[in-house]
C-alpha atoms as a PDB file:
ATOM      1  CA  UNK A   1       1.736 -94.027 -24.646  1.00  0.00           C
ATOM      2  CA  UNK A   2      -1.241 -91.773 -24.133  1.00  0.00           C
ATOM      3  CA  UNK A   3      -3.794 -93.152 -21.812  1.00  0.00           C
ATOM      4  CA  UNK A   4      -7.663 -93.029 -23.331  1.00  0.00           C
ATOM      5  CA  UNK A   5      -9.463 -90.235 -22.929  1.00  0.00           C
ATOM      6  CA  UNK A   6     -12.221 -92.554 -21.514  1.00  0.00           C
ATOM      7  CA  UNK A   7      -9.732 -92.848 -18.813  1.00  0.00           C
ATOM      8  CA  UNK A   8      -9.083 -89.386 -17.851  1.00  0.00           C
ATOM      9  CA  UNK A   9     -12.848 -89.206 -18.085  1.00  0.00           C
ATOM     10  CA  UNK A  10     -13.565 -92.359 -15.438  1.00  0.00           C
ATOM     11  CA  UNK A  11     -10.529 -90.185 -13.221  1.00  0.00           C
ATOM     12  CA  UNK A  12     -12.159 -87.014 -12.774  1.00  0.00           C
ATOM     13  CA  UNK A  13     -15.355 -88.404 -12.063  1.00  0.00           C
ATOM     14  CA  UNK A  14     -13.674 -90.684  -9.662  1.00  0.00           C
ATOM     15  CA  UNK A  15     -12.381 -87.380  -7.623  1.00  0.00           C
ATOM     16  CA  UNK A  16     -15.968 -85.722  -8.187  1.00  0.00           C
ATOM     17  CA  UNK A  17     -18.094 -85.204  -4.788  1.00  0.00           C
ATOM     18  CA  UNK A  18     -21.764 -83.930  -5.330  1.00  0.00           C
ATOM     19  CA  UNK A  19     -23.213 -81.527  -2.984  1.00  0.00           C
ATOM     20  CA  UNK A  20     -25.102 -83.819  -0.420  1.00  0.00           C
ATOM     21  CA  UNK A  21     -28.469 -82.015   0.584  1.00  0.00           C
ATOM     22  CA  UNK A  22     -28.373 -81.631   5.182  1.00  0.00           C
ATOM     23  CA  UNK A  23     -31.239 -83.567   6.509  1.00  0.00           C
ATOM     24  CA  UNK A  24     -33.790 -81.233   7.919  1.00  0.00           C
ATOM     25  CA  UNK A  25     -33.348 -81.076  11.807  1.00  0.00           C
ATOM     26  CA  UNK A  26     -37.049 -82.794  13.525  1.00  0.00           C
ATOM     27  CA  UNK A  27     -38.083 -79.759  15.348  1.00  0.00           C
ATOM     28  CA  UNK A  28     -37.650 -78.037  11.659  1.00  0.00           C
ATOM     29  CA  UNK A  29     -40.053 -80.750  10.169  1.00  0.00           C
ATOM     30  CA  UNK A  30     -42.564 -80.647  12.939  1.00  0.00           C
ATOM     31  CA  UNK A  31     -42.748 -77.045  12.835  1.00  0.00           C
ATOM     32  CA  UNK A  32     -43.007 -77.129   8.600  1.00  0.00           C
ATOM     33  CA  UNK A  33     -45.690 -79.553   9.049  1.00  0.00           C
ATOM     34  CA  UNK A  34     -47.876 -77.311  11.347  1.00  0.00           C
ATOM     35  CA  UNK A  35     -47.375 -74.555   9.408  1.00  0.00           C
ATOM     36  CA  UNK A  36     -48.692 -76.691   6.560  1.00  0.00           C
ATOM     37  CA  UNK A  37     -51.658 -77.504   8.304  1.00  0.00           C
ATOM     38  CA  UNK A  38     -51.982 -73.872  10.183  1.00  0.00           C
ATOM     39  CA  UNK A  39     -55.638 -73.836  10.293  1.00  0.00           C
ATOM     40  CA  UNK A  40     -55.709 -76.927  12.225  1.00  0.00           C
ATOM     41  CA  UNK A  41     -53.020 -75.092  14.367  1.00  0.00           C
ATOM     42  CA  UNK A  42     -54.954 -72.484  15.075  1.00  0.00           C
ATOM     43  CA  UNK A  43     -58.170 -74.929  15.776  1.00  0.00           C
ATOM     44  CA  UNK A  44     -56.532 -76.714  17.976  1.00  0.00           C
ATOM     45  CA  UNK A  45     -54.573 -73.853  20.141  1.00  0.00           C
ATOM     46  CA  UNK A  46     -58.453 -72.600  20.526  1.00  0.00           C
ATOM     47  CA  UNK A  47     -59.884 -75.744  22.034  1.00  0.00           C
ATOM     48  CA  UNK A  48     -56.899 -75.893  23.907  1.00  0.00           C
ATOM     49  CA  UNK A  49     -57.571 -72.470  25.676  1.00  0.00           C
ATOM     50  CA  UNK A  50     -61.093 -73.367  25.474  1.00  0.00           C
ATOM     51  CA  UNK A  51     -60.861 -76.795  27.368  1.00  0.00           C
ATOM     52  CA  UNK A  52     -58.347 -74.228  30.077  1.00  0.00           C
ATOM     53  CA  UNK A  53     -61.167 -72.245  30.185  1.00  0.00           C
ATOM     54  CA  UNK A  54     -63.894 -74.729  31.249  1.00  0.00           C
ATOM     55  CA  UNK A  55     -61.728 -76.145  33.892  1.00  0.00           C
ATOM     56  CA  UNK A  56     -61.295 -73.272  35.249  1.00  0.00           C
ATOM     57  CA  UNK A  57     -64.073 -71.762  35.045  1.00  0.00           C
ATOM     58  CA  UNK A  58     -64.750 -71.354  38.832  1.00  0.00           C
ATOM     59  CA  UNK A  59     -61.774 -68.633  38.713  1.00  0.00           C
ATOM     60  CA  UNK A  60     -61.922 -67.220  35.655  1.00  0.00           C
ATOM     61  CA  UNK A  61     -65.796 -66.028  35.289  1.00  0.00           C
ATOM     62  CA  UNK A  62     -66.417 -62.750  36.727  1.00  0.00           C
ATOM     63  CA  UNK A  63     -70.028 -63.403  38.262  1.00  0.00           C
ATOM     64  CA  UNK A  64     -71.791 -66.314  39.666  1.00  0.00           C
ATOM     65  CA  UNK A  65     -73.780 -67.617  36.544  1.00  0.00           C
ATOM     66  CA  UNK A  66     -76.601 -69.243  38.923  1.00  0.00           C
ATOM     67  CA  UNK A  67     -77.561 -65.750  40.411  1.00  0.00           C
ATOM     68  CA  UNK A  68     -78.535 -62.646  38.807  1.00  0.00           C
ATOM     69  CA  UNK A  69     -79.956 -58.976  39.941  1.00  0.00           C
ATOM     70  CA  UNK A  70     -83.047 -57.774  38.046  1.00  0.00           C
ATOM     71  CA  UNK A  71     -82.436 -54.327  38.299  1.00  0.00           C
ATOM     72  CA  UNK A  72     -79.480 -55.540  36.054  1.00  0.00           C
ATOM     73  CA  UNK A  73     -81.599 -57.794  33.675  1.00  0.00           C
ATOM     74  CA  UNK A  74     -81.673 -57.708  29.705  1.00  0.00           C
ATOM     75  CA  UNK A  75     -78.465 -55.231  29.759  1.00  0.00           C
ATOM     76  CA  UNK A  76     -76.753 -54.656  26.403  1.00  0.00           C
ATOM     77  CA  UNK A  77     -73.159 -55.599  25.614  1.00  0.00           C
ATOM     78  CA  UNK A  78     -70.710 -53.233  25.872  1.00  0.00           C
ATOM     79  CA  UNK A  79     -70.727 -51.496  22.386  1.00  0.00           C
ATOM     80  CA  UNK A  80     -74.383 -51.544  22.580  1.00  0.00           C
ATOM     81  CA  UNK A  81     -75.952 -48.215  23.836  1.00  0.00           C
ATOM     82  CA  UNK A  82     -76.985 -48.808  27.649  1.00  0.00           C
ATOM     83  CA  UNK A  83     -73.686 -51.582  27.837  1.00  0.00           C
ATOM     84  CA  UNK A  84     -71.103 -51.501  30.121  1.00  0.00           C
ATOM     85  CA  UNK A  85     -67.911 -52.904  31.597  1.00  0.00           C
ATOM     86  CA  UNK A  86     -69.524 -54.495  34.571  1.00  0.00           C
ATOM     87  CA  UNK A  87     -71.469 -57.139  31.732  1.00  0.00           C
ATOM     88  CA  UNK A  88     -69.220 -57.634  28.594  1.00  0.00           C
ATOM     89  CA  UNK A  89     -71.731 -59.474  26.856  1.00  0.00           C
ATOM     90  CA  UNK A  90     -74.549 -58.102  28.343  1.00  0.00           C
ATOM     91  CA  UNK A  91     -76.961 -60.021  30.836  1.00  0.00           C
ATOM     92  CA  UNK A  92     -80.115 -62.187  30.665  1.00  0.00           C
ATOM     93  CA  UNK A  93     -83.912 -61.848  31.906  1.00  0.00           C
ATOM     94  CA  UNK A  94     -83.016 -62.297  35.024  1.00  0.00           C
ATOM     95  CA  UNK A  95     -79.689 -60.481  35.333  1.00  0.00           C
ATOM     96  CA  UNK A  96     -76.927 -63.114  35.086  1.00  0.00           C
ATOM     97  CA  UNK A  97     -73.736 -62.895  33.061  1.00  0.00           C
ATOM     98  CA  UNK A  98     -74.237 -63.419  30.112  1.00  0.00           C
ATOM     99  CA  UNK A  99     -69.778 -64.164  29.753  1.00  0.00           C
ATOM    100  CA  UNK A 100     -70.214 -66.606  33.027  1.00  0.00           C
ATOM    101  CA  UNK A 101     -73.015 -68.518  31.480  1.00  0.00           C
ATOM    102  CA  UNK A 102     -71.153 -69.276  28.209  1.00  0.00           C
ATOM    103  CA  UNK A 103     -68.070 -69.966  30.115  1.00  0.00           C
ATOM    104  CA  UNK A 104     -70.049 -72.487  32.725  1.00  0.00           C
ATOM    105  CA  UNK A 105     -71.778 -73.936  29.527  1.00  0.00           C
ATOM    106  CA  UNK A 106     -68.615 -74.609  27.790  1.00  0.00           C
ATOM    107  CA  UNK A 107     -67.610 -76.727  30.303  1.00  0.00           C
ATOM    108  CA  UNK A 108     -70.986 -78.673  30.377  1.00  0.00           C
ATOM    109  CA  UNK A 109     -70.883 -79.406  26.190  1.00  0.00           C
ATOM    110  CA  UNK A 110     -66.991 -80.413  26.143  1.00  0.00           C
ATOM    111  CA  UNK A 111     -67.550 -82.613  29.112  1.00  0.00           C
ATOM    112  CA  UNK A 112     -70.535 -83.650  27.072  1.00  0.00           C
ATOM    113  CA  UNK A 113     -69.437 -84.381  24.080  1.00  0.00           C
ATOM    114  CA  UNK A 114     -65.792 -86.385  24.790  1.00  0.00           C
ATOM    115  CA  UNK A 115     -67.352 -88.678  27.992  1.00  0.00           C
ATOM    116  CA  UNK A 116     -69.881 -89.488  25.182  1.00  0.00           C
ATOM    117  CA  UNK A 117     -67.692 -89.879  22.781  1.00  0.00           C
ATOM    118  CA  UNK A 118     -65.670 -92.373  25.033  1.00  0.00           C
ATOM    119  CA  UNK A 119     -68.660 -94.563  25.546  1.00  0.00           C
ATOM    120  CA  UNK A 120     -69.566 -95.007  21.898  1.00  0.00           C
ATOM    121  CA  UNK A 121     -65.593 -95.746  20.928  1.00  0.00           C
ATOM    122  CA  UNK A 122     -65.585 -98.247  23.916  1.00  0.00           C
ATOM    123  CA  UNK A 123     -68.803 -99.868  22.654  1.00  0.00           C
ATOM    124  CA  UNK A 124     -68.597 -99.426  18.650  1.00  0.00           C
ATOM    125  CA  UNK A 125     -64.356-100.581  19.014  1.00  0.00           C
ATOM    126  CA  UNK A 126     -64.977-103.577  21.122  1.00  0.00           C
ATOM    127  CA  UNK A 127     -68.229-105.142  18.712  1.00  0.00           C
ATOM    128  CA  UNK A 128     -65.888-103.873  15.747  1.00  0.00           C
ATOM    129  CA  UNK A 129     -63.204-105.722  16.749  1.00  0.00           C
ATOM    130  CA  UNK A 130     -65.369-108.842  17.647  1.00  0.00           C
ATOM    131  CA  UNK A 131     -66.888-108.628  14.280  1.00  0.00           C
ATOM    132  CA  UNK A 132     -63.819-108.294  12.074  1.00  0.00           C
ATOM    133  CA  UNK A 133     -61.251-111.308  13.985  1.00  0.00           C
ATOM    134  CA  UNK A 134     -63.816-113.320  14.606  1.00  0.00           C
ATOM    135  CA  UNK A 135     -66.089-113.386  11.649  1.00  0.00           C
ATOM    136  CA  UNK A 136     -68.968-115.949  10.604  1.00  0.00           C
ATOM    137  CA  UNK A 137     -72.144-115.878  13.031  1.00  0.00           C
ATOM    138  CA  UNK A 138     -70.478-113.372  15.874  1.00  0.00           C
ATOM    139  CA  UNK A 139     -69.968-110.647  12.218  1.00  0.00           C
ATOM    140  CA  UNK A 140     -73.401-111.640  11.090  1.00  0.00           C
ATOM    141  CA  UNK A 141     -74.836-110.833  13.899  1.00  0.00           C
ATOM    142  CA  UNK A 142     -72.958-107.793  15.262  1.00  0.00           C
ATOM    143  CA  UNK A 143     -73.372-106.267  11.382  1.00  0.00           C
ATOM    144  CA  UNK A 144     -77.669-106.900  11.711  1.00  0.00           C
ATOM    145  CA  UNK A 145     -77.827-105.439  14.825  1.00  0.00           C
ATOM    146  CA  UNK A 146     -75.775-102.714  13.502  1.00  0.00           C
ATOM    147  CA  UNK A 147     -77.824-102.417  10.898  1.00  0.00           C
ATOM    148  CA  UNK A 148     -81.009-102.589  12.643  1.00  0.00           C
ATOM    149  CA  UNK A 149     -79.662 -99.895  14.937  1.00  0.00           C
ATOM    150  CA  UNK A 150     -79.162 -97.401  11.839  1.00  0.00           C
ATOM    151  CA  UNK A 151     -82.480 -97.552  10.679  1.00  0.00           C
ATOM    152  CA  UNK A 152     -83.442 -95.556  13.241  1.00  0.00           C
ATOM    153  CA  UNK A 153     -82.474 -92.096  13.475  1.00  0.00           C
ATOM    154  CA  UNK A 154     -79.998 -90.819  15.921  1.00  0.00           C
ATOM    155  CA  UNK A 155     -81.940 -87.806  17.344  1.00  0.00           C
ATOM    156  CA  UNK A 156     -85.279 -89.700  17.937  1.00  0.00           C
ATOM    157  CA  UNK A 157     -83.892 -92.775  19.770  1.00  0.00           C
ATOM    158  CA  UNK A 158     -82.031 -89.801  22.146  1.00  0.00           C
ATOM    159  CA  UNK A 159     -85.483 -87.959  22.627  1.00  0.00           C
ATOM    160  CA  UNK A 160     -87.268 -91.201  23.023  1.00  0.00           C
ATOM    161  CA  UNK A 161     -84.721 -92.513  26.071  1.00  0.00           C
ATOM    162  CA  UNK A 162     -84.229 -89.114  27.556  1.00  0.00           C
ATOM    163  CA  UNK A 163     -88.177 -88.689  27.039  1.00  0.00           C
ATOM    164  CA  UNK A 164     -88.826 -91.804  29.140  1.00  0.00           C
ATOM    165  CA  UNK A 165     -86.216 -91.451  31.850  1.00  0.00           C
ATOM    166  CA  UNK A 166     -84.819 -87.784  32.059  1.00  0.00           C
ATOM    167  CA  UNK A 167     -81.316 -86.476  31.884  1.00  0.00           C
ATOM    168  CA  UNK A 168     -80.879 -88.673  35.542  1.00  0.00           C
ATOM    169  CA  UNK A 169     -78.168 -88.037  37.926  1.00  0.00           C
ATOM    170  CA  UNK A 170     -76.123 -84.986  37.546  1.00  0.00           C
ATOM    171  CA  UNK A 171     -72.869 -85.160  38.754  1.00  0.00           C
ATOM    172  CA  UNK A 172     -70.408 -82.651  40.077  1.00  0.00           C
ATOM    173  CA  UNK A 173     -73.390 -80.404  39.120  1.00  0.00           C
ATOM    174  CA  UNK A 174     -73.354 -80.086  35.314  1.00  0.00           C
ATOM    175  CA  UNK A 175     -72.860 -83.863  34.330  1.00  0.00           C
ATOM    176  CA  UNK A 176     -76.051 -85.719  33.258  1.00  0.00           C
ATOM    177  CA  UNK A 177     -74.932 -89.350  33.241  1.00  0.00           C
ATOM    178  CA  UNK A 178     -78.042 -90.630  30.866  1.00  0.00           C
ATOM    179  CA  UNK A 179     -77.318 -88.020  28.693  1.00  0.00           C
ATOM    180  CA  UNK A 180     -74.049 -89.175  28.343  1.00  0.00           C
ATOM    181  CA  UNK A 181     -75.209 -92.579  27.944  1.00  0.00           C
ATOM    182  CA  UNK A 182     -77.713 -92.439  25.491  1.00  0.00           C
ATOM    183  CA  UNK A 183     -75.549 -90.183  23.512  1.00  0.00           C
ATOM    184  CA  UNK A 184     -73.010 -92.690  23.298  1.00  0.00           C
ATOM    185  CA  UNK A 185     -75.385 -95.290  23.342  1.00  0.00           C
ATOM    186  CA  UNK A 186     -76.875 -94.148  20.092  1.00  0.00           C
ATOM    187  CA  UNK A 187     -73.712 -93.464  18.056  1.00  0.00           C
ATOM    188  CA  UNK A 188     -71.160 -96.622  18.567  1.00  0.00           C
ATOM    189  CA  UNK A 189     -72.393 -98.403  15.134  1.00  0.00           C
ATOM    190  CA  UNK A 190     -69.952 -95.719  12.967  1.00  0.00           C
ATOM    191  CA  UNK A 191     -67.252 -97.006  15.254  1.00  0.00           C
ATOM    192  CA  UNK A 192     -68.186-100.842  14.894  1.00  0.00           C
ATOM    193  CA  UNK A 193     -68.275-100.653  11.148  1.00  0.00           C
ATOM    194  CA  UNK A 194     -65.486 -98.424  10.426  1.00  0.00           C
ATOM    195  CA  UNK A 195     -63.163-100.909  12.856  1.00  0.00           C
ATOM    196  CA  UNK A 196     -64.976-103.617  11.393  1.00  0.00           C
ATOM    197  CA  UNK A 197     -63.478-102.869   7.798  1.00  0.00           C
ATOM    198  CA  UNK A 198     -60.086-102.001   9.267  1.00  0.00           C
ATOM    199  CA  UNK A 199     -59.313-105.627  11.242  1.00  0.00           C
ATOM    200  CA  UNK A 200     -60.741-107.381   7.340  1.00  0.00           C
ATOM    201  CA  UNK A 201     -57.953-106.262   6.201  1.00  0.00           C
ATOM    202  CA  UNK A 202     -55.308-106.031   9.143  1.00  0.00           C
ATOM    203  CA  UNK A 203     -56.158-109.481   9.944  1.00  0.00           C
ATOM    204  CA  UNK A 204     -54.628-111.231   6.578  1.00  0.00           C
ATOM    205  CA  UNK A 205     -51.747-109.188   6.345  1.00  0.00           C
ATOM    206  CA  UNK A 206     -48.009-110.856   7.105  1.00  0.00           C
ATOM    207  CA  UNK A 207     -47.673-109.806  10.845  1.00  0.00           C
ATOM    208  CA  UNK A 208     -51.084-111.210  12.228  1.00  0.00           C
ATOM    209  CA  UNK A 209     -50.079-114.359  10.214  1.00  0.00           C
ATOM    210  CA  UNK A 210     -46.862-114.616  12.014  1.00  0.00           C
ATOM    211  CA  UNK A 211     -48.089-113.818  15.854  1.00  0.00           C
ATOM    212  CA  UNK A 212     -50.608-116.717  14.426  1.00  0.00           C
ATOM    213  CA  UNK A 213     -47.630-119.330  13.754  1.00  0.00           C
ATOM    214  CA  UNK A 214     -46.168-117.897  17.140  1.00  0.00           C
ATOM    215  CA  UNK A 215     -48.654-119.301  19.009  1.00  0.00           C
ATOM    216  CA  UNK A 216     -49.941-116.034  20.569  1.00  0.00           C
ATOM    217  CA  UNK A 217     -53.555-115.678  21.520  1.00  0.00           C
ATOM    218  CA  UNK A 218     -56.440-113.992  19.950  1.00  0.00           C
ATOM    219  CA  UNK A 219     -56.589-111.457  22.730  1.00  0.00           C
ATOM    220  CA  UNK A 220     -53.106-110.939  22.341  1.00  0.00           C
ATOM    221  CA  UNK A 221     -53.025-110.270  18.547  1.00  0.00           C
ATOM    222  CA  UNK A 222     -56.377-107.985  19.045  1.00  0.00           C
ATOM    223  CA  UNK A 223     -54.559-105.612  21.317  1.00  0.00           C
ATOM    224  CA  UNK A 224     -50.915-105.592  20.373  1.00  0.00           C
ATOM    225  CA  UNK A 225     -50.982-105.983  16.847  1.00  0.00           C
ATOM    226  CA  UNK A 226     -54.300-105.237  15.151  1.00  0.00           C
ATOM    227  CA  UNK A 227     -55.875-102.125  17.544  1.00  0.00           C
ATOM    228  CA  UNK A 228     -52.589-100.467  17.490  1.00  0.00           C
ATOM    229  CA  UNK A 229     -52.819-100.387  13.404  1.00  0.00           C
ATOM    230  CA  UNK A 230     -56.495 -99.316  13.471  1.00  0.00           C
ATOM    231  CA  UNK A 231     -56.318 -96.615  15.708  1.00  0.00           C
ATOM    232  CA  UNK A 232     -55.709 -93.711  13.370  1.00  0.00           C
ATOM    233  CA  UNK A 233     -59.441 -93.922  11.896  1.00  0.00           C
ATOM    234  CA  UNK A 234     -60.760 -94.218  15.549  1.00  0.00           C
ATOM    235  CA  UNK A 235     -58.867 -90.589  16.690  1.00  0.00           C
ATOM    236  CA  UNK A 236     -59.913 -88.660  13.404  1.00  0.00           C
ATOM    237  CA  UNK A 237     -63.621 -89.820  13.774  1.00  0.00           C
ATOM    238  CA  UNK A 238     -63.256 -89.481  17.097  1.00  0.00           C
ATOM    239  CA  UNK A 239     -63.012 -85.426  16.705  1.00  0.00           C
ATOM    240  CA  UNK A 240     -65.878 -85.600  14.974  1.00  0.00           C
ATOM    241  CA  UNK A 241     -68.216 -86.676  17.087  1.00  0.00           C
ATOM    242  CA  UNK A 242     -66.969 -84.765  19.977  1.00  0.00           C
ATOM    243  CA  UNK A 243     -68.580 -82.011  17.556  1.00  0.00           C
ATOM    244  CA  UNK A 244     -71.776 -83.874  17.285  1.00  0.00           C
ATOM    245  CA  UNK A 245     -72.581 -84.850  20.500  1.00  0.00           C
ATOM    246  CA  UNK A 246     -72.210 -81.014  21.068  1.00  0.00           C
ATOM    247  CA  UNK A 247     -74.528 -80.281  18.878  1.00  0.00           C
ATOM    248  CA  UNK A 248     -76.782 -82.624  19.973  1.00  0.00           C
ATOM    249  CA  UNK A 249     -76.356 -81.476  23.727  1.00  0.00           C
ATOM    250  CA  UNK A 250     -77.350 -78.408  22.706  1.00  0.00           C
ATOM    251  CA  UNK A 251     -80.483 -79.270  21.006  1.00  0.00           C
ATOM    252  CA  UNK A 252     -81.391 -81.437  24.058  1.00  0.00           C
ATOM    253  CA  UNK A 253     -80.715 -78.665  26.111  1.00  0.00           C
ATOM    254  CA  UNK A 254     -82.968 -76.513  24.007  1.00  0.00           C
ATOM    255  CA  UNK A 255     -85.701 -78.957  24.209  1.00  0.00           C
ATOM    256  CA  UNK A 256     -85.628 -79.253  27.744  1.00  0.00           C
ATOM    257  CA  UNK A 257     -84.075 -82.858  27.823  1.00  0.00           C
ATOM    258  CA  UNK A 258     -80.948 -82.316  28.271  1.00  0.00           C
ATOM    259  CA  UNK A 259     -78.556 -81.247  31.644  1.00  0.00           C
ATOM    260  CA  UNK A 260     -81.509 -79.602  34.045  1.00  0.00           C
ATOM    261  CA  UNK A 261     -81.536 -76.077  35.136  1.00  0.00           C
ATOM    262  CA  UNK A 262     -80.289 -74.236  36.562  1.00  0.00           C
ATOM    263  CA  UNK A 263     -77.252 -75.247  35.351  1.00  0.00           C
ATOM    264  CA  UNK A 264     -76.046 -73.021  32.206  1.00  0.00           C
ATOM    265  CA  UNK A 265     -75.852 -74.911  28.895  1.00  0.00           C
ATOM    266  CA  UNK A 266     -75.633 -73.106  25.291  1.00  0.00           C
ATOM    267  CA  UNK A 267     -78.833 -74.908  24.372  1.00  0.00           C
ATOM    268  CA  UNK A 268     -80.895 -74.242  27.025  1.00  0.00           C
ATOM    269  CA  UNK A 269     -79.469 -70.169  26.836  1.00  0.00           C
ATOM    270  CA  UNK A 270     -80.506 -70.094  23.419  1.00  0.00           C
ATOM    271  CA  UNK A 271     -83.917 -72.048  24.535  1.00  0.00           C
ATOM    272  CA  UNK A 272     -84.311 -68.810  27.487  1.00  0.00           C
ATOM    273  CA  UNK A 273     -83.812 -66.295  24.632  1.00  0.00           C
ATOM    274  CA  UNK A 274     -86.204 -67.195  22.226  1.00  0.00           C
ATOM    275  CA  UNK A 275     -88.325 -64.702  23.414  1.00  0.00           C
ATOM    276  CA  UNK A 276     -86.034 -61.850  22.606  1.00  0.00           C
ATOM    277  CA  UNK A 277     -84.813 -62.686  19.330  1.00  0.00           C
ATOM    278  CA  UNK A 278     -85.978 -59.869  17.704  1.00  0.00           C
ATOM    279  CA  UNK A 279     -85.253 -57.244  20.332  1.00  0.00           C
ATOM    280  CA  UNK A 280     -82.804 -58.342  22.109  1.00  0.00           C
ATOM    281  CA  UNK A 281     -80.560 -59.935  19.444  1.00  0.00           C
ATOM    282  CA  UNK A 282     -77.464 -61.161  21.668  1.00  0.00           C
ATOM    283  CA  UNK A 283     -78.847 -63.396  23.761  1.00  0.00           C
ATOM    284  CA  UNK A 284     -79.630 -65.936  21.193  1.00  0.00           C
ATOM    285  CA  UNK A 285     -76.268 -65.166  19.151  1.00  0.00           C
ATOM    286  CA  UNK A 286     -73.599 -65.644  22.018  1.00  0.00           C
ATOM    287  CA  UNK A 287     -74.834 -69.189  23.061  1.00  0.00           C
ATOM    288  CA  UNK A 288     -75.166 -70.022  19.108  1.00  0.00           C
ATOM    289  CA  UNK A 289     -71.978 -68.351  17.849  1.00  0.00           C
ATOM    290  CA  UNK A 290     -70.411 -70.678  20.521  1.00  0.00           C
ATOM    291  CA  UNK A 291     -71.625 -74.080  19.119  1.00  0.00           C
ATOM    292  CA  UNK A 292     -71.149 -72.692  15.557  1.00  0.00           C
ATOM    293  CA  UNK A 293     -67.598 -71.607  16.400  1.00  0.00           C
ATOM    294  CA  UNK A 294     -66.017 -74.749  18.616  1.00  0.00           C
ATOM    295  CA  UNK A 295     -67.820 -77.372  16.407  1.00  0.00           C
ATOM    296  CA  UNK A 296     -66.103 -75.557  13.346  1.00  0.00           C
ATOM    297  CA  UNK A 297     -62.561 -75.616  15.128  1.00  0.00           C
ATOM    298  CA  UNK A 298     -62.999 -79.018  15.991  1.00  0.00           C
ATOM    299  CA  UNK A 299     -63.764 -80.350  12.706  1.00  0.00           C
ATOM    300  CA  UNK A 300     -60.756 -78.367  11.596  1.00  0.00           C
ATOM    301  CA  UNK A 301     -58.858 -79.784  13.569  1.00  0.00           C
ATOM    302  CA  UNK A 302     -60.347 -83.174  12.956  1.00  0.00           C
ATOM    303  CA  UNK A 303     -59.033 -82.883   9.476  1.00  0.00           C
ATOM    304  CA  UNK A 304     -55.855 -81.825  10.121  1.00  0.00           C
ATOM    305  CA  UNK A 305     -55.343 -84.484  12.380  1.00  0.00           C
ATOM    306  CA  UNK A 306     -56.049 -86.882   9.545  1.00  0.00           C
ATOM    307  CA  UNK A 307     -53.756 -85.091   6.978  1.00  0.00           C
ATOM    308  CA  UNK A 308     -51.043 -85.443  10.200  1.00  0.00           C
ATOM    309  CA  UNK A 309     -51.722 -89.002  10.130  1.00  0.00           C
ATOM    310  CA  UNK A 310     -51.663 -89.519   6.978  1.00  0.00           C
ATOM    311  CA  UNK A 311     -48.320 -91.155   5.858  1.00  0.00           C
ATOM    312  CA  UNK A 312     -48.725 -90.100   2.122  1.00  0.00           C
ATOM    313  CA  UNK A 313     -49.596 -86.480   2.754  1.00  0.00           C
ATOM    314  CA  UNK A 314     -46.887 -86.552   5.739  1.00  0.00           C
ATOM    315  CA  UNK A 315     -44.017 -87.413   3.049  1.00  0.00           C
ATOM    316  CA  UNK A 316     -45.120 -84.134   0.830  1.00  0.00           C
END
């Protein structure tokens, strides 16, 4: 008897093997992904040689940035008639560096900007926290003093405190701690309320209910369970406030209120040039195409640490 054809058919399908696709090996993945995201790359291999550059900038720049000659003061930079190798960038009224200052001043507005940035995460993550487990009157009245606080604007409660007190104690000669403080001070309501959202809706999910039923303590399920969860959103916003605390450095500095002389700072160079503007063009665009240029690569790379985070654009 001839078997069904439906037979033969189940047979040979039986004996069929389909091409299996190779998983991608990780290093392959990891280097797809920042090739995906290659102008975050490239941000972030800049602040990387930028931060190497700051620390060691005692080595690296070729003249002392406190002390200038004025027989050498207002040179060029080197493509500039009058320029020369001695002074890439040119030098100041006074004769400094105009390279050593911007190097010395890095250091001053990334040291700056993340100490800052660490005292308003500290501040803003803590009340955040507080505000979100807790909930009733400790939420009502974290959220009105957050409130309160936003009413008034950034910039003016800095020049108000720094105003009233100065940029205080310097340390390790390019530090000003109340600076720092009122910098950080001023911004840790974005952190409080972006936490604040993020434990709403951590806290009613399966695993907080189980460490509940476990027994474990509040403090416990804060820090094991719920901060862990929330700390994407407190790294990408993170990066962007190192930017703005820069920023707002810099205008300090230009004021006057920020680190003192005679410490360098890219504010308080562009402040010194304003002068020369119009006849002396590169003394205001070096200290300004610095600000411009790391706040830009860190905001970059602020996004592209998001995307990286991200576990929907991650799977694409």
């Amino acid at each position: 008897m001839n078997r069904p054809i439906s037979d033969g058919v189940s047979a040979a399908a039986d004996t069929l093997i389909l091409p299996t696709r190779r998983a991608m090996p990780g290093w392959r993945k990891v280097l797809r992904r920042l090739w995906q995201l290659r102008t975050a790359t490239l941000s972030g291999v800049f602040l990387v040689v930028l931060v190497f550059v700051a620390i060691f900038a005692d080595f690296i720049t070729p003249y002392n940035p406190y002390e200038g000659e004025l027989v050498n003061r207002l040179r060029p930079p080197i493509w500039e008639h009058g320029g020369s190798w001695e002074h890439i960038l040119g030098t100041d009224q006074v004769g400094r560096d105009n390279l050593s200052r911007l190097i010395f001043g890095a250091r001053v507005s990334l040291a700056v900007g993340f100490l800052a940035t660490v005292v308003a995460a500290a501040i803003g993550v803590a009340l955040g926290l507080a505000a979100g487990y807790i909930g009733r009157l400790t939420d009502t009245v974290i959220s009105t003093v957050i409130n309160i606080q936003l009413t008034v604007p950034f910039i003016l409660l800095a020049l108000l405190f720094i105003g009233v007190v100065g940029p205080g104690l310097v340390i390790a000669n390019y530090i000003a701690v109340n600076v720092i403080i009122v910098l950080g001070v001023a911004s840790w309501p974005i952190y409080a309320r972006v936490i604040r959202a993020e434990v709403f809706k951590l806290r009613e999910l399966d695993f907080v209910t189980a460490a509940r039923c476990l027994g474990f303590s509040d403090a416990r399920i804060l820090l094991r369970h719920i901060l862990p969860n929330a700390f994407n959103p407190i790294i990408v916003l993170s990066t962007v406030q190192v930017a703005r605390f820069i920023i707002a450095e810099a205008f300090l500095s230009f004021l006057g209120l920020g680190t003192p002389p005679p410490t360098p700072t890219w504010g308080s160079m562009l402040a010194d040039a304003r002068q020369f503007m119009f006849d002396k063009w590169w003394l205001p665009t070096f200290p300004g195409l610095a600000i411009f240029i790391t706040t830009l690569a860190i905001n970059l790379f602020g996004d592209g640490l998001r995307d990286w985070l991200d576990p929907y654009s991650r799977n694409i």
